[in-house]
N, C-alpha and C. Protein backbone atom coordinates (compact mmCIF):
# COMPACT_ATOMS: atom_id res chain seq x y z
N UNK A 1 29.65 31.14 -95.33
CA UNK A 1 29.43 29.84 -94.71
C UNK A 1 29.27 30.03 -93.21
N UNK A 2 28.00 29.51 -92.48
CA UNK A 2 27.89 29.36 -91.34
C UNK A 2 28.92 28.82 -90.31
N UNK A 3 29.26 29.17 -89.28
CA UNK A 3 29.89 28.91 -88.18
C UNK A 3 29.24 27.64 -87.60
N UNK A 4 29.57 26.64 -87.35
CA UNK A 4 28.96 25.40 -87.20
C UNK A 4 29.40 24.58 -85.54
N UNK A 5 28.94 24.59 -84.46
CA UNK A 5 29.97 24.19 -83.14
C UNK A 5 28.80 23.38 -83.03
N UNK A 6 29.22 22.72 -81.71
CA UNK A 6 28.00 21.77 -80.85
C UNK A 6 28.55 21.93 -79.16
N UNK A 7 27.74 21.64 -78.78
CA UNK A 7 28.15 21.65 -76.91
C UNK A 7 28.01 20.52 -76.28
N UNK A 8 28.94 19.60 -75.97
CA UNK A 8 28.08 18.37 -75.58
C UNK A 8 28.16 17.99 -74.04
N UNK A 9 28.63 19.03 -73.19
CA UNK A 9 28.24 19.16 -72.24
C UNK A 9 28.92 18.39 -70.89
N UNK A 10 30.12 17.75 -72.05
CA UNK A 10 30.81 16.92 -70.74
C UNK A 10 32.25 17.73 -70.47
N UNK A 11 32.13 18.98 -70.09
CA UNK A 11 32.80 19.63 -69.59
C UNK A 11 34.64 19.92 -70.55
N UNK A 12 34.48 19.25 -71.73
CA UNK A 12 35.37 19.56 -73.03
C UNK A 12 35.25 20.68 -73.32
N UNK A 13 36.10 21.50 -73.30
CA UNK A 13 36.08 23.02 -73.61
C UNK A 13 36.11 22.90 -74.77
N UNK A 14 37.19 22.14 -75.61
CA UNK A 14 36.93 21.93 -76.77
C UNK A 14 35.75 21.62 -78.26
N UNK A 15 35.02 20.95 -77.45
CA UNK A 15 33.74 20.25 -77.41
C UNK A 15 33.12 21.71 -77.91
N UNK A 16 33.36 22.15 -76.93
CA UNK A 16 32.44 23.18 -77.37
C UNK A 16 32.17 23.98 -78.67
N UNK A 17 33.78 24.15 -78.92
CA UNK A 17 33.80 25.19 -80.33
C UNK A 17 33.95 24.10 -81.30
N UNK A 18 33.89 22.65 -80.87
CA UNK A 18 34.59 21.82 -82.33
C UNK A 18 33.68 22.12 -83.26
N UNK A 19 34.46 21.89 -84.61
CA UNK A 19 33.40 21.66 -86.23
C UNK A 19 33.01 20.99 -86.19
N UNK A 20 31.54 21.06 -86.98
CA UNK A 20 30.19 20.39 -86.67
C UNK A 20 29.54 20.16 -87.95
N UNK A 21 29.47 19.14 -89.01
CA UNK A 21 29.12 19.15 -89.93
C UNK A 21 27.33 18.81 -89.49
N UNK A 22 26.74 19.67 -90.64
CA UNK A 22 24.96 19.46 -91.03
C UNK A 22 24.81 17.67 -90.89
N UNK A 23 24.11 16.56 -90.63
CA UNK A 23 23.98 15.52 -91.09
C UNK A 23 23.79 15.29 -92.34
N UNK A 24 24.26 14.09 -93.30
CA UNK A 24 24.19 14.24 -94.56
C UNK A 24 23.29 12.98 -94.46
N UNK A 25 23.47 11.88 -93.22
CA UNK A 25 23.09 10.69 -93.97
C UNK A 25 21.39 10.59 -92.76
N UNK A 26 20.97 11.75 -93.11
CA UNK A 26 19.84 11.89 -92.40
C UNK A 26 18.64 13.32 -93.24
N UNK A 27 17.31 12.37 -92.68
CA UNK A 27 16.38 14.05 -93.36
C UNK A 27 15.78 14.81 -92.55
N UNK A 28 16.09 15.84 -93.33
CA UNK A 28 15.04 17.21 -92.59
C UNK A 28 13.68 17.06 -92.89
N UNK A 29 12.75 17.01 -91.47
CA UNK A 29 11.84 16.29 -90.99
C UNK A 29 10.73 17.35 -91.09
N UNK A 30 11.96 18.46 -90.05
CA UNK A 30 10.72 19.61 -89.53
C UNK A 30 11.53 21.03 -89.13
N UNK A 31 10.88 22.01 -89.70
CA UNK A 31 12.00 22.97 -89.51
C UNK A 31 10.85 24.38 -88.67
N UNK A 32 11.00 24.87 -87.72
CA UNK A 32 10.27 25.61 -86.65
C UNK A 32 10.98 26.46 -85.85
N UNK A 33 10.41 27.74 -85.66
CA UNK A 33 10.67 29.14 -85.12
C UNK A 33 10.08 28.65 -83.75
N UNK A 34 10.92 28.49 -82.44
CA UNK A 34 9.74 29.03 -81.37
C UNK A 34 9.84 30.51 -80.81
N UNK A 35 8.52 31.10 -80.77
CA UNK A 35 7.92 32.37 -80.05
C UNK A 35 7.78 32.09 -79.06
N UNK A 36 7.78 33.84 -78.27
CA UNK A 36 7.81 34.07 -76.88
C UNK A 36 6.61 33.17 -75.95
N UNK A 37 5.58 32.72 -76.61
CA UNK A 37 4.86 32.06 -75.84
C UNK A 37 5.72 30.81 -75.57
N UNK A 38 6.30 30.17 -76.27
CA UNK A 38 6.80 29.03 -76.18
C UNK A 38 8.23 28.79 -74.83
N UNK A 39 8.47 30.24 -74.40
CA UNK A 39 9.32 30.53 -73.60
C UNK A 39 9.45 30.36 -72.25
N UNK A 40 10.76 30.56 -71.32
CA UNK A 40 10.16 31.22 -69.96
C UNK A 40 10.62 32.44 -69.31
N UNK A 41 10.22 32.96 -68.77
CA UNK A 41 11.14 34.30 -67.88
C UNK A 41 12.11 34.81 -69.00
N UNK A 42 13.42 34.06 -68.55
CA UNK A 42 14.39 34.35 -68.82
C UNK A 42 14.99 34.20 -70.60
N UNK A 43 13.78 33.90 -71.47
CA UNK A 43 13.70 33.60 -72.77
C UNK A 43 14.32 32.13 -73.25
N UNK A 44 14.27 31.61 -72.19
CA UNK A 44 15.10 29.79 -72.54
C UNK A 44 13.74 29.28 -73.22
N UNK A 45 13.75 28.37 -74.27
CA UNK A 45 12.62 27.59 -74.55
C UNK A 45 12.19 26.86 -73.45
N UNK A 46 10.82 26.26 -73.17
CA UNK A 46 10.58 25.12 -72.38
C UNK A 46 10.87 24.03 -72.97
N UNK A 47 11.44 22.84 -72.57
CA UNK A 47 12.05 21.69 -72.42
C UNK A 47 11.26 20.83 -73.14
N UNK A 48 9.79 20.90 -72.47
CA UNK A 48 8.68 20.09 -72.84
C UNK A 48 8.28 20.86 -74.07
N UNK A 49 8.37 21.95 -74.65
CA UNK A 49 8.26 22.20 -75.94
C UNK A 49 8.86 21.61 -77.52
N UNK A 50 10.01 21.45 -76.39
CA UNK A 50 11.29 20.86 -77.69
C UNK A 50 10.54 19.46 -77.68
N UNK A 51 10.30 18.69 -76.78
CA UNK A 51 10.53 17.28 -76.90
C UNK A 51 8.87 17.21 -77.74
N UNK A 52 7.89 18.10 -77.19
CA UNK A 52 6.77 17.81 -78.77
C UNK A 52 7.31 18.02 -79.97
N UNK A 53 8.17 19.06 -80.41
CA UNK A 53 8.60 19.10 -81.89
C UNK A 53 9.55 17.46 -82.03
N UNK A 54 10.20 16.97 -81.32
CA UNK A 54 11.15 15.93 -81.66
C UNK A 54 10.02 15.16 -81.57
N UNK A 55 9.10 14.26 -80.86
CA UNK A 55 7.97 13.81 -81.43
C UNK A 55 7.26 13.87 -82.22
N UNK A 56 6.80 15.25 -83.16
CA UNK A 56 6.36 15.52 -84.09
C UNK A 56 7.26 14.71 -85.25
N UNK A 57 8.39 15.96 -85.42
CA UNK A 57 9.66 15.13 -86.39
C UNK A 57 10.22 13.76 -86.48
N UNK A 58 10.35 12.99 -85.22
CA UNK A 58 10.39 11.72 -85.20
C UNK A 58 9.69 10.47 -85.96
N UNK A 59 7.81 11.41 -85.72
CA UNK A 59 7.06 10.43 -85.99
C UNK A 59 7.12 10.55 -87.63
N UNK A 60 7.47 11.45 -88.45
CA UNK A 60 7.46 11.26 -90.18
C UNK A 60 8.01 10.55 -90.79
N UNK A 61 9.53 9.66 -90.26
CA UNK A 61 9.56 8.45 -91.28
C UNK A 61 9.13 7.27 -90.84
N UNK A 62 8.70 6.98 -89.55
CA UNK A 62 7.96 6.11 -88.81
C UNK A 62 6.16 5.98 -89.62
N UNK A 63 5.65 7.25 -89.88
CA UNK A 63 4.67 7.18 -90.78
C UNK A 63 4.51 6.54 -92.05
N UNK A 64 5.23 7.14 -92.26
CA UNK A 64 6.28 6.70 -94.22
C UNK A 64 6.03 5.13 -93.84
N UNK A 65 7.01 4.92 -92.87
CA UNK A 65 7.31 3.60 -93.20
C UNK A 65 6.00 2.36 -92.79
N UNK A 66 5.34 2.62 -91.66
CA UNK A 66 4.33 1.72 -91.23
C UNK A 66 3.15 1.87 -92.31
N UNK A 67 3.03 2.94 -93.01
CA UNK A 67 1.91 3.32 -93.87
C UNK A 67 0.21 3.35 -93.07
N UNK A 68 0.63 3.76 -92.14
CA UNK A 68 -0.96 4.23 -91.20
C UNK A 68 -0.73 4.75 -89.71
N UNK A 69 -1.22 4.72 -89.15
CA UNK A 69 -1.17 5.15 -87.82
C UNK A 69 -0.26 4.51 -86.89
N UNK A 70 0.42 5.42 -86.15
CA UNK A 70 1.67 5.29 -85.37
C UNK A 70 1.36 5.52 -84.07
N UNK A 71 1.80 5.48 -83.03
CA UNK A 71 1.92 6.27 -81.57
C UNK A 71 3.54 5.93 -81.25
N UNK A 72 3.64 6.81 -79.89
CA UNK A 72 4.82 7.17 -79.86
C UNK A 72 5.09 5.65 -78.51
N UNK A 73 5.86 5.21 -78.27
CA UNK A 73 5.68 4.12 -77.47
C UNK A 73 6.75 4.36 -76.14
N UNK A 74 7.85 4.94 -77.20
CA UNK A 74 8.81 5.26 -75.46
C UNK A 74 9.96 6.25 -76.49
N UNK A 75 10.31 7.02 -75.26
CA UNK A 75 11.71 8.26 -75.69
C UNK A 75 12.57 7.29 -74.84
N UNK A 76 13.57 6.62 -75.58
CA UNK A 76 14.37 5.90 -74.90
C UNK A 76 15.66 6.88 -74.71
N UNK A 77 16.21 8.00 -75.10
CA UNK A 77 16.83 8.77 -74.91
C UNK A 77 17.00 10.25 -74.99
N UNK A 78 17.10 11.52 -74.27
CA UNK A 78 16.80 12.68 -74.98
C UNK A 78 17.80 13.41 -74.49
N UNK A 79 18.54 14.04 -74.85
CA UNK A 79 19.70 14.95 -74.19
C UNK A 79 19.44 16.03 -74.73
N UNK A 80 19.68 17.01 -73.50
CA UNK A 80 19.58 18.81 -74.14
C UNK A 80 21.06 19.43 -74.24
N UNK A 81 21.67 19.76 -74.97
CA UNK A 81 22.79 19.88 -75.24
C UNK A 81 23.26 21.34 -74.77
N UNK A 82 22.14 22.22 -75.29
CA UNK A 82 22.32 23.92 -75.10
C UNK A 82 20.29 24.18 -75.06
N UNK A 83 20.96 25.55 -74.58
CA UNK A 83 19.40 25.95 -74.65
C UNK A 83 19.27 26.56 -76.07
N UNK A 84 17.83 26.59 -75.64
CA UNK A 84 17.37 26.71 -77.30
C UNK A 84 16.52 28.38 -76.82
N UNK A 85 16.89 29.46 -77.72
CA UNK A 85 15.84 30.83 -77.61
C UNK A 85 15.06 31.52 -78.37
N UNK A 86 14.34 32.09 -77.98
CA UNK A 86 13.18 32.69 -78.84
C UNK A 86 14.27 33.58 -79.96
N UNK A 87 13.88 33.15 -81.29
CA UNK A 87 14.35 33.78 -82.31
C UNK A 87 15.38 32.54 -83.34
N UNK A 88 16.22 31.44 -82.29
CA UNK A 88 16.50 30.24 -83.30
C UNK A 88 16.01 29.60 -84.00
N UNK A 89 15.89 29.59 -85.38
CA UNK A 89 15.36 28.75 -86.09
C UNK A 89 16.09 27.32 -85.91
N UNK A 90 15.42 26.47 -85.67
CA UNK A 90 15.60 24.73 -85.17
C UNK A 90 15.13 23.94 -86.47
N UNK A 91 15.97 23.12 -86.62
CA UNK A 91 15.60 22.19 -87.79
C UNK A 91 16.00 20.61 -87.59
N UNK A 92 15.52 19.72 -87.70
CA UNK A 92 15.07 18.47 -86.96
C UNK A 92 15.25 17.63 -88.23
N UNK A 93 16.35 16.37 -88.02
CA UNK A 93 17.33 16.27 -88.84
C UNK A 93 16.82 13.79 -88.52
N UNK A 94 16.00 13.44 -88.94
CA UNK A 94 15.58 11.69 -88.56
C UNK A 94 16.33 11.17 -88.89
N UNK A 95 16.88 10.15 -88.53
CA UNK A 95 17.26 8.65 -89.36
C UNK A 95 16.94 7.75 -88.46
N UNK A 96 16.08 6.53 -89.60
CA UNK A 96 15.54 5.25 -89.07
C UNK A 96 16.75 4.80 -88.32
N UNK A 97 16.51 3.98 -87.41
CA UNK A 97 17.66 2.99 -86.40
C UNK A 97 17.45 1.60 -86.55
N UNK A 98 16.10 1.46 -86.52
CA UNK A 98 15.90 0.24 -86.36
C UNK A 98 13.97 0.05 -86.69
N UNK A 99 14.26 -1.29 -87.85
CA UNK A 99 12.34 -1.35 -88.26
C UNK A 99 12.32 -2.69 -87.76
N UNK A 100 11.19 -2.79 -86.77
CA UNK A 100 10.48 -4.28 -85.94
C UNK A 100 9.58 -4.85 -86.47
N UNK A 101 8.95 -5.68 -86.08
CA UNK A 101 8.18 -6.32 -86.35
C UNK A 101 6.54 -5.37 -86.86
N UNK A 102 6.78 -4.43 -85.47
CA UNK A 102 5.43 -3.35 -85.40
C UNK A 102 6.01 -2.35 -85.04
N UNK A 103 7.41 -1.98 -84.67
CA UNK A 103 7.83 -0.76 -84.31
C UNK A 103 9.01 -0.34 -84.87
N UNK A 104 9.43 1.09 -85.16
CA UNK A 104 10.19 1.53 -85.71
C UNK A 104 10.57 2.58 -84.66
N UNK A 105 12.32 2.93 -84.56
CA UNK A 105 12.84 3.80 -83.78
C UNK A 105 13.75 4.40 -84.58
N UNK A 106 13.68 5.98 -84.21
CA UNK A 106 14.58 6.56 -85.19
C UNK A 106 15.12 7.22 -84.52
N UNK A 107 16.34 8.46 -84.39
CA UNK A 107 17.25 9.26 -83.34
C UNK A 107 17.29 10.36 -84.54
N UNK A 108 16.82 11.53 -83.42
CA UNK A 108 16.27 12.64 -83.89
C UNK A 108 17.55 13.63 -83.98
N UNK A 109 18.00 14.63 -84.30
CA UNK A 109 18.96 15.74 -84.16
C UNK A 109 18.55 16.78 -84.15
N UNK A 110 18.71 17.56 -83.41
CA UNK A 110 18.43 18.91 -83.59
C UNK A 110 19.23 20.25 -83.70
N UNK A 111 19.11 21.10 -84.67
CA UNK A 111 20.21 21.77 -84.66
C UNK A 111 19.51 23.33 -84.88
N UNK A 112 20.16 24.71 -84.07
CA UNK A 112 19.44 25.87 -83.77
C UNK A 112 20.76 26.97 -84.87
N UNK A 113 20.23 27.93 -85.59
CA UNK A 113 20.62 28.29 -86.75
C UNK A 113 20.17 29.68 -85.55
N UNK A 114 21.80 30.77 -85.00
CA UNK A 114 21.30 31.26 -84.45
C UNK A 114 22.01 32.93 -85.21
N UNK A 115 21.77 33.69 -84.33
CA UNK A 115 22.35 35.52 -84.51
C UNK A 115 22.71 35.48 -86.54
N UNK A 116 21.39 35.88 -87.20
CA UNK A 116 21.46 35.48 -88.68
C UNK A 116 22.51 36.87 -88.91
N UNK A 117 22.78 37.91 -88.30
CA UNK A 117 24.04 38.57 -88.74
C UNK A 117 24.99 38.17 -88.74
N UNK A 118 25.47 37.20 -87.84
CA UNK A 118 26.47 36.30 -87.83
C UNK A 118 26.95 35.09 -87.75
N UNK A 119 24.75 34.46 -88.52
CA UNK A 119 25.23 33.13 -88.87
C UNK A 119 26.17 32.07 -88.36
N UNK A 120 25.69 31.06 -86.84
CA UNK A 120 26.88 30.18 -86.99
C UNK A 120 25.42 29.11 -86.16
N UNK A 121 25.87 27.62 -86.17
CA UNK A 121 24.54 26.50 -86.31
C UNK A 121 25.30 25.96 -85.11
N UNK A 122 24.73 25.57 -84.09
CA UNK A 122 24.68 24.54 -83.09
C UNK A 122 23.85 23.44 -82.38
N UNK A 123 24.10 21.86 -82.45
CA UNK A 123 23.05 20.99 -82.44
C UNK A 123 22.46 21.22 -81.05
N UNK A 124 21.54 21.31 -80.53
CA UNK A 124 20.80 21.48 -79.33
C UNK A 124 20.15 20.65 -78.32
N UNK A 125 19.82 19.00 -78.97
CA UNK A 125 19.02 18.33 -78.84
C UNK A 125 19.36 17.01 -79.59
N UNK A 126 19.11 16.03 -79.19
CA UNK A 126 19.46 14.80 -79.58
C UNK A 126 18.42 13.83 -78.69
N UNK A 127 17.66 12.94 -79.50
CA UNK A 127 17.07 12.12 -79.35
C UNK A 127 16.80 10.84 -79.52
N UNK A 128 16.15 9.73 -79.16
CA UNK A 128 16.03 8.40 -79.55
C UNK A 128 14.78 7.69 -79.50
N UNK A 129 13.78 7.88 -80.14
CA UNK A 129 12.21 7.90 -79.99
C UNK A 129 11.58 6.05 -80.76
N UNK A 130 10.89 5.54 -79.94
CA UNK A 130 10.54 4.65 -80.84
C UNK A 130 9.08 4.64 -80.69
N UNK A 131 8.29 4.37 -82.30
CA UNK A 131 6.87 4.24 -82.43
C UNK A 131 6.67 2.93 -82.64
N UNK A 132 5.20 3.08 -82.64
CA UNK A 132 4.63 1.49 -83.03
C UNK A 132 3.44 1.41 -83.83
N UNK A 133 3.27 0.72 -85.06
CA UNK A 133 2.12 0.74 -85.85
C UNK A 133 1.03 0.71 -85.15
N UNK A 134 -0.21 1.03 -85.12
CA UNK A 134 -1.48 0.28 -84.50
C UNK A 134 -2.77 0.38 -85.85
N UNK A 135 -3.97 -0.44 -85.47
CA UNK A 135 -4.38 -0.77 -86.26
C UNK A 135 -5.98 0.31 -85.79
N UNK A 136 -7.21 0.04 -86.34
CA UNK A 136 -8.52 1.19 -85.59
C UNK A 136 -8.54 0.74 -84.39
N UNK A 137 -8.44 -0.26 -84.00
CA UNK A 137 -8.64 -0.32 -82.34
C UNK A 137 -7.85 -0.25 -81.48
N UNK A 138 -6.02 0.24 -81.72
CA UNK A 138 -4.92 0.81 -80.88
C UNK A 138 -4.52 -0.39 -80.62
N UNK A 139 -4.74 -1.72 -81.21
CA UNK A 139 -3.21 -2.83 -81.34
C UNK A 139 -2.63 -2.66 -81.81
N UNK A 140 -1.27 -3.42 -81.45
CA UNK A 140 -0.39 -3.45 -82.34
C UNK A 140 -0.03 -4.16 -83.82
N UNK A 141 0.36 -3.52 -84.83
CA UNK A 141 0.00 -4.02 -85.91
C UNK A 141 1.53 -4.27 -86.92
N UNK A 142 1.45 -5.41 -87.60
CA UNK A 142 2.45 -5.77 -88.67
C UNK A 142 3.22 -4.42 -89.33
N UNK A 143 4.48 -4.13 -89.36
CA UNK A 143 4.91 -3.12 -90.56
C UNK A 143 4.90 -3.75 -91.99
N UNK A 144 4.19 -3.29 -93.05
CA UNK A 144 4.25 -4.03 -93.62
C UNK A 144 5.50 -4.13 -94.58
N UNK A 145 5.90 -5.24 -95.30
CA UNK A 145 7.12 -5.44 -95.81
C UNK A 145 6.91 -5.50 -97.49
């Protein structure tokens, strides 16, 4: 069984090593390796890399649910928790928050599955993304019910 912590960065030492259960009442969206291109210098992911995969992953039950074309309308929240490095496998964890009239927002998780000899998972990333249906000409459009 994997070693499971999170970091959340408000200076809790504890925080750091606490147990960290997988989300249960959420789905795996999108699951992705980033490579050295995706890197910088010092092998940290870029920032702006992560937040396209959490856009990517975000937008799939927002799809599901509007049944056509989506755009992304606003990241109302994004926190980087730890860095993320070339060789973590990252897996991107949705649940709906809230379905509108024309928009749907869901809060993303992210969690990095790292050193597979010694196996242990830490969430990395946490998000709060909301889309909005549109119709062929980029209004906004009914979800339908």
């Amino acid at each position: 069984m994997p070693e499971i912590s999170s970091d959340d960065r408000s200076g809790d030492a504890d925080a750091s090593i606490a147990p960290l259960r997988l989300p249960d009442d959420r789905q795996l969206v999108l699951r992705v390796m980033p490579m050295p291109a995706d890197a910088n210098g010092n092998g940290d992911i870029f920032g702006g890399w992560i937040m396209a995969q959490v856009d990517l992953a975000g937008a799939v039950l927002p799809a599901r649910i509007a049944k056509g074309r989506i755009v992304t309308v606003a990241v109302n929240q994004f926190i980087f928790k730890q860095p993320v490095s070339i060789g973590d496998l990252l897996s991107f964890y949705a649940k709906v928050e809230r379905i509108g009239r024309t928009s749907v927002t869901v809060n993303v998780e992210v969690y990095a599955e790292r050193d597979p000899a010694n196996l242990h998972v830490v969430k990395v990333t946490e998000a709060n993304l909301t889309y909005v249906a549109i119709d062929r000409e980029g209004k906004p459009r009914l979800i339908p019910g």
